[in-house]
N, C-alpha and C. Protein backbone atom coordinates (compact mmCIF):
# COMPACT_ATOMS: atom_id res chain seq x y z
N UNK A 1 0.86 -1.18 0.00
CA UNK A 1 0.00 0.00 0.00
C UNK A 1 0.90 1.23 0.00
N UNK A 2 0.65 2.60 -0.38
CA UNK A 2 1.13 3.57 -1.06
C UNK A 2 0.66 4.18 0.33
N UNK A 3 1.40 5.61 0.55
CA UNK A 3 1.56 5.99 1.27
C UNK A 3 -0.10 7.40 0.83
N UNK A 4 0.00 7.17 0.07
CA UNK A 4 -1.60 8.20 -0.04
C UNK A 4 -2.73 7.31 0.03
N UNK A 5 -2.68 6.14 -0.47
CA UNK A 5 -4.03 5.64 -0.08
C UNK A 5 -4.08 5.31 1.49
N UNK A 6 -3.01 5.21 2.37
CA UNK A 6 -2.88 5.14 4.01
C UNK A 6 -3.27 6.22 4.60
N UNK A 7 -2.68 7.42 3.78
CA UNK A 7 -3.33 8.69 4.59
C UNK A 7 -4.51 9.05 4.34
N UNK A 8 -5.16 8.33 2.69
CA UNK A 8 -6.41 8.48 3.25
C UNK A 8 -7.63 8.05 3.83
N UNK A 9 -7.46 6.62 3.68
CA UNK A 9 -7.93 5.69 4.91
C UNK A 9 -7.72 6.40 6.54
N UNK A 10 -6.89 6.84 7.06
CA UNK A 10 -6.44 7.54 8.15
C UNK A 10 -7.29 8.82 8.39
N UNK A 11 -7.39 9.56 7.09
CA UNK A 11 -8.01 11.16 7.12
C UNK A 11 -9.69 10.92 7.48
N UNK A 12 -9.99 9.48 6.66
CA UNK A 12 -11.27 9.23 6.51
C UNK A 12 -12.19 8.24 7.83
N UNK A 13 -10.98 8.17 8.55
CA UNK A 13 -11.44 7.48 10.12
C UNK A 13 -11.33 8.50 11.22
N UNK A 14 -10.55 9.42 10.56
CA UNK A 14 -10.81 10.96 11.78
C UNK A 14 -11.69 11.87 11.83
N UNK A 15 -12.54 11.67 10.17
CA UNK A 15 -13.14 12.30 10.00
C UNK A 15 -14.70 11.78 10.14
N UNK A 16 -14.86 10.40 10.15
CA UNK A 16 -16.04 9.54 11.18
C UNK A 16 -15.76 10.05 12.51
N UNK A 17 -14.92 9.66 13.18
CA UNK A 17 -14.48 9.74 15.01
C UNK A 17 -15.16 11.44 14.86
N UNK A 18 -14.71 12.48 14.40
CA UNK A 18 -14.79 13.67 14.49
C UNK A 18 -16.34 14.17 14.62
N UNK A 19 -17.07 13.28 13.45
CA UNK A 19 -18.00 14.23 13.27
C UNK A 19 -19.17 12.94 13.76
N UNK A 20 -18.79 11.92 14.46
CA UNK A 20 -19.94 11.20 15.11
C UNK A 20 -20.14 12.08 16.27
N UNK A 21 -21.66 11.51 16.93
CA UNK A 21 -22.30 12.57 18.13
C UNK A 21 -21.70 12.08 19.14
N UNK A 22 -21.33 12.83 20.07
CA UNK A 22 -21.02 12.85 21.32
C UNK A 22 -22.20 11.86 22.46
N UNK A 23 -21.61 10.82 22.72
CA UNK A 23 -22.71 10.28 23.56
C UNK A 23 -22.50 10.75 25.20
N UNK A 24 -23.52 10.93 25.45
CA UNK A 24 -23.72 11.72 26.82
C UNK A 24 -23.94 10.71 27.84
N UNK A 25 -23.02 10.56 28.68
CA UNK A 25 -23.00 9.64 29.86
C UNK A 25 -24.26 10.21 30.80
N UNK A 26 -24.84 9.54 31.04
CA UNK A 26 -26.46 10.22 31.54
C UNK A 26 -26.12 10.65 32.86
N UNK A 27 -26.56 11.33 33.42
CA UNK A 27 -26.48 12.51 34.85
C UNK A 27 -27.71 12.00 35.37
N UNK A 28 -27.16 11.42 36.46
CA UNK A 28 -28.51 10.69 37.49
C UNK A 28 -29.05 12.19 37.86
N UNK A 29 -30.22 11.68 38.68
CA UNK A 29 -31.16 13.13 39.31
C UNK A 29 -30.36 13.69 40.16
N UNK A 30 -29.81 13.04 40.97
CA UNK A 30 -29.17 13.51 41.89
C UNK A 30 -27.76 14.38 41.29
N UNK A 31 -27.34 13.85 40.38
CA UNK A 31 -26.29 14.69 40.74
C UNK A 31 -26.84 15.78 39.89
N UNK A 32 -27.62 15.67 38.79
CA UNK A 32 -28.08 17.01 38.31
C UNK A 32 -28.85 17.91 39.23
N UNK A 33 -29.67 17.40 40.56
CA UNK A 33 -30.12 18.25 41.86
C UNK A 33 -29.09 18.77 42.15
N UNK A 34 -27.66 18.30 42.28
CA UNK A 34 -26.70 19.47 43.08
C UNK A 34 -26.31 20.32 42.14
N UNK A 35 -26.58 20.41 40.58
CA UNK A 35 -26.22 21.04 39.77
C UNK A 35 -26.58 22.67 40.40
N UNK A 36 -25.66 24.09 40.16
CA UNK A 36 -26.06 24.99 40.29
C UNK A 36 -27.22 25.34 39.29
N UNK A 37 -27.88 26.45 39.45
CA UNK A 37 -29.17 26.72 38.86
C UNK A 37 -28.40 27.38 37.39
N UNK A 38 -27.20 27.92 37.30
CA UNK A 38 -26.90 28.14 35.93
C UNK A 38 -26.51 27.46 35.20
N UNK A 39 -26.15 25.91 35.09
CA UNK A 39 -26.04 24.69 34.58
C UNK A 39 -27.08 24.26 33.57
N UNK A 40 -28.08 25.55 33.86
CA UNK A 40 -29.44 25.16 33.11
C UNK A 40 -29.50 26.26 32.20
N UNK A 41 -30.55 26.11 30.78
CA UNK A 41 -30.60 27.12 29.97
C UNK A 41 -31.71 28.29 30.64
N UNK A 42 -32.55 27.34 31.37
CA UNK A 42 -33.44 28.13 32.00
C UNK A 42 -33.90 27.89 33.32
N UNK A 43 -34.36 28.61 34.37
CA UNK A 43 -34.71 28.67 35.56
C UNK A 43 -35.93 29.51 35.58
N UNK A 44 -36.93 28.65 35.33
CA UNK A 44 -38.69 29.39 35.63
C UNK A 44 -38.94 29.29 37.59
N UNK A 45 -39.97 29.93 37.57
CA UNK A 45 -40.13 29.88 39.50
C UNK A 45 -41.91 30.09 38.83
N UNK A 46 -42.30 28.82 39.24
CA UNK A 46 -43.81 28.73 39.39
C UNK A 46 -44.86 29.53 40.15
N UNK A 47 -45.74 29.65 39.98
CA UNK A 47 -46.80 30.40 40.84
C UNK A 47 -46.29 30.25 42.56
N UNK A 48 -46.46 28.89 42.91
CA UNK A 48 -46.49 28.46 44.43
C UNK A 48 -44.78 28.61 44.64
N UNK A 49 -43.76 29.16 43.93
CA UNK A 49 -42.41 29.77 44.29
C UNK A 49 -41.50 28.89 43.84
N UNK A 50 -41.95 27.56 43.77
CA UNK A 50 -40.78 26.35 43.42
C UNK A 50 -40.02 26.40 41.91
N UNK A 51 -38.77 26.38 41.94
CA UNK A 51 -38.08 26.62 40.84
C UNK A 51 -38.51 25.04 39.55
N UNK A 52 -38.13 25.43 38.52
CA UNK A 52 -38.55 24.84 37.77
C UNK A 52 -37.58 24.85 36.54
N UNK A 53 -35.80 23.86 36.79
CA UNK A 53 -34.98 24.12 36.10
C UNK A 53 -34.97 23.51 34.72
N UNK A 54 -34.81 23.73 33.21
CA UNK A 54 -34.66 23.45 32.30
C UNK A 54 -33.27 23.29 31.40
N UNK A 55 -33.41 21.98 31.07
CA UNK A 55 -32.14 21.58 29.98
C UNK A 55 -31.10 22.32 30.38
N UNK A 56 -30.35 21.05 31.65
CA UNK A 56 -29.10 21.12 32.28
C UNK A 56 -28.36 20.71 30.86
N UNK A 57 -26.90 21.68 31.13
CA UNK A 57 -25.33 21.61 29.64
C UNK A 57 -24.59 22.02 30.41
N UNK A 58 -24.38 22.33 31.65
CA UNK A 58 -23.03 22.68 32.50
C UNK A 58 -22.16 21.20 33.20
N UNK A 59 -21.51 20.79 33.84
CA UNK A 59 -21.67 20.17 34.16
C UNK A 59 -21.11 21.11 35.79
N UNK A 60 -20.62 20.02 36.76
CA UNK A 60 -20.42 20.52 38.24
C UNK A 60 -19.46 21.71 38.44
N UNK A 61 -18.18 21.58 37.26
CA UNK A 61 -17.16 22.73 37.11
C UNK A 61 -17.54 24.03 36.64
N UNK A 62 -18.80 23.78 35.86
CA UNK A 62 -19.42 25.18 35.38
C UNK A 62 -19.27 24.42 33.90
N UNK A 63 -18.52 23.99 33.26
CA UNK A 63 -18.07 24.16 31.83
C UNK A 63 -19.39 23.49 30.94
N UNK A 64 -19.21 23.70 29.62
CA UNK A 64 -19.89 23.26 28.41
C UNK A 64 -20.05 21.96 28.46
N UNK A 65 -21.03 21.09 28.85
CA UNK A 65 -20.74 19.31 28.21
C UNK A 65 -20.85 18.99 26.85
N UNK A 66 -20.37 18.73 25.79
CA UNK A 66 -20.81 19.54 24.58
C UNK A 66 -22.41 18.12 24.30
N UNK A 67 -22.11 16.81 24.74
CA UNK A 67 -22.78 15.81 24.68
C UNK A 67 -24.54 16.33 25.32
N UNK A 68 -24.22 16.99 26.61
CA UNK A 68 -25.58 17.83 26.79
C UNK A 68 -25.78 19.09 26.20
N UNK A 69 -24.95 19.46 26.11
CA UNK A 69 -25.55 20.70 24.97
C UNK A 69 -25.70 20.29 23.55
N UNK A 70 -25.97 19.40 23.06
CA UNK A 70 -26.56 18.58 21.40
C UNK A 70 -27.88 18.19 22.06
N UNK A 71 -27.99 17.78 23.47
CA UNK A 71 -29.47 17.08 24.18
C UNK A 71 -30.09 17.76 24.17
N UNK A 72 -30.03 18.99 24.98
CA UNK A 72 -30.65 20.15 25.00
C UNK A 72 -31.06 21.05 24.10
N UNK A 73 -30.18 21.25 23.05
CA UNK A 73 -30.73 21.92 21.78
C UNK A 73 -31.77 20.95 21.01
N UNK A 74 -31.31 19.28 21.45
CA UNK A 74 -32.56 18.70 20.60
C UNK A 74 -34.13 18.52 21.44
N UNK A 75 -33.62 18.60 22.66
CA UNK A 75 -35.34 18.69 23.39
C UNK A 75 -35.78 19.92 23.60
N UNK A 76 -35.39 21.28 23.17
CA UNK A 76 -36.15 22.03 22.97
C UNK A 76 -37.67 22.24 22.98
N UNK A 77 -37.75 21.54 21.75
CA UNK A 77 -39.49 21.90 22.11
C UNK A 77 -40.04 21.08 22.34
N UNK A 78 -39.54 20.32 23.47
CA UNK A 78 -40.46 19.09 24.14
C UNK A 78 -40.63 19.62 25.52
N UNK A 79 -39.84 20.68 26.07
CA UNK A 79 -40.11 21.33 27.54
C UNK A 79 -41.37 21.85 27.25
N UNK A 80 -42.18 21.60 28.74
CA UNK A 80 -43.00 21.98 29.47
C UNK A 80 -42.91 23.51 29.78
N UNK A 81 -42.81 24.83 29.05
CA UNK A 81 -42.51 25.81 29.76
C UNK A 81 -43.82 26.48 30.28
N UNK A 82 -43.29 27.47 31.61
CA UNK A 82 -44.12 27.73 32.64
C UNK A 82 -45.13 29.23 31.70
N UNK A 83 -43.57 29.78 31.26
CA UNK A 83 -43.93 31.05 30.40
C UNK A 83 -43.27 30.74 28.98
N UNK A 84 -44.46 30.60 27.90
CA UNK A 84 -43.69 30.45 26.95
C UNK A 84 -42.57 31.40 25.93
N UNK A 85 -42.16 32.62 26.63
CA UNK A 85 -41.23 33.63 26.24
C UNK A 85 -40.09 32.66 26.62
N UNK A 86 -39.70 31.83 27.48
CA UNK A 86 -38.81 30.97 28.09
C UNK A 86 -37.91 30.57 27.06
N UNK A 87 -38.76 29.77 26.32
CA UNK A 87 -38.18 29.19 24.97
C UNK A 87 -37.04 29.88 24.09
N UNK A 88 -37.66 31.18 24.00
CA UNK A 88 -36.44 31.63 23.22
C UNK A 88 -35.29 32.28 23.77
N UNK A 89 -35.89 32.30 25.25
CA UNK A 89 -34.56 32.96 26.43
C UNK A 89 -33.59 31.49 26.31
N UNK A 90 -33.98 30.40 26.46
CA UNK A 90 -33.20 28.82 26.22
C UNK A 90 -32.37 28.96 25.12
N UNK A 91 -33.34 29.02 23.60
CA UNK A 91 -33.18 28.86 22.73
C UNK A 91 -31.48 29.83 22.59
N UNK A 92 -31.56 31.09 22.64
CA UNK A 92 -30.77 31.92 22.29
C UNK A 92 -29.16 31.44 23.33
N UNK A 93 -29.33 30.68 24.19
CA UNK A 93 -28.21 30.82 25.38
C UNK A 93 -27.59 29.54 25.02
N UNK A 94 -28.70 28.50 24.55
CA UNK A 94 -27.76 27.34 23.92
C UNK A 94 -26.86 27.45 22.93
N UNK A 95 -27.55 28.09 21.42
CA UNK A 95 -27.28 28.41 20.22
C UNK A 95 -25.94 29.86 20.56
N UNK A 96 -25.90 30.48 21.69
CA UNK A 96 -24.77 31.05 21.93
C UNK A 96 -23.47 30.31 22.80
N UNK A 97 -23.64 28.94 23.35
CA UNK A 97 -22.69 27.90 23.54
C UNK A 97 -21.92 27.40 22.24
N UNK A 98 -23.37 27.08 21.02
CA UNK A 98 -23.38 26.31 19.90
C UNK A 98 -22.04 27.03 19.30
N UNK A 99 -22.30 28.43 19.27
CA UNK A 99 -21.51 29.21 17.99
C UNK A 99 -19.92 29.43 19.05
N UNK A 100 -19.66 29.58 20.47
CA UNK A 100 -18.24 29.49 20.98
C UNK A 100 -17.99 28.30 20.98
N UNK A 101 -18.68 27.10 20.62
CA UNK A 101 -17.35 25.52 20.25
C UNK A 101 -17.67 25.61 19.03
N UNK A 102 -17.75 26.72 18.27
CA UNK A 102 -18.18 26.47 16.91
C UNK A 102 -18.32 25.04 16.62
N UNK A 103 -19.22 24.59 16.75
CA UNK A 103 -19.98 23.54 15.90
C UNK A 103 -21.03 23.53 15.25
């Protein structure tokens, strides 16, 4: 075998690995309960006062998970929101994660 058909067999297995999805090791309740409230795209507070956090992407350090932030941009419009202005307060804070890992 030739040294270009190796590199591109090589280019063409980095470029599967690269652009497959990130699988997201699932976040029991609990540890997403100790999550801070900005871990979330959104934080509604219901009539009777109880918070009501939406589509956790932080993880405990604060940072980007990028595996929950692909989750979250895809359950979008499957949340329950309290106020539906919510949505695009979410919408806009994910899609501004989206565009700093440029992906």
């Amino acid at each position: 075998m030739t040294t270009l058909p190796r590199l591109s067999i090589m280019l063409a297995a980095l470029v599967v690995i690269w652009c497959s999805p990130a699988v997201a090791e699932e976040w029991s309740r609990a540890y997403i309960s100790r999550l801070p409230d900005s871990a979330f795209a959104v934080v509604e507070t219901a009539p009777d006062g109880r918070k009501v956090r939406h589509l956790p992407h932080h993880d405990e350090t604060g940072g980007v998970d990028l595996a929950h932030l692909r989750a979250a941009r895809s359950r979008l419009g499957q949340v329950r929101w309290l106020d539906p202005a919510s949505e695009a307060v979410a919408r806009r804070h994910l899609e501004e994660h989206w565009r700093e890992l440029n992906r």
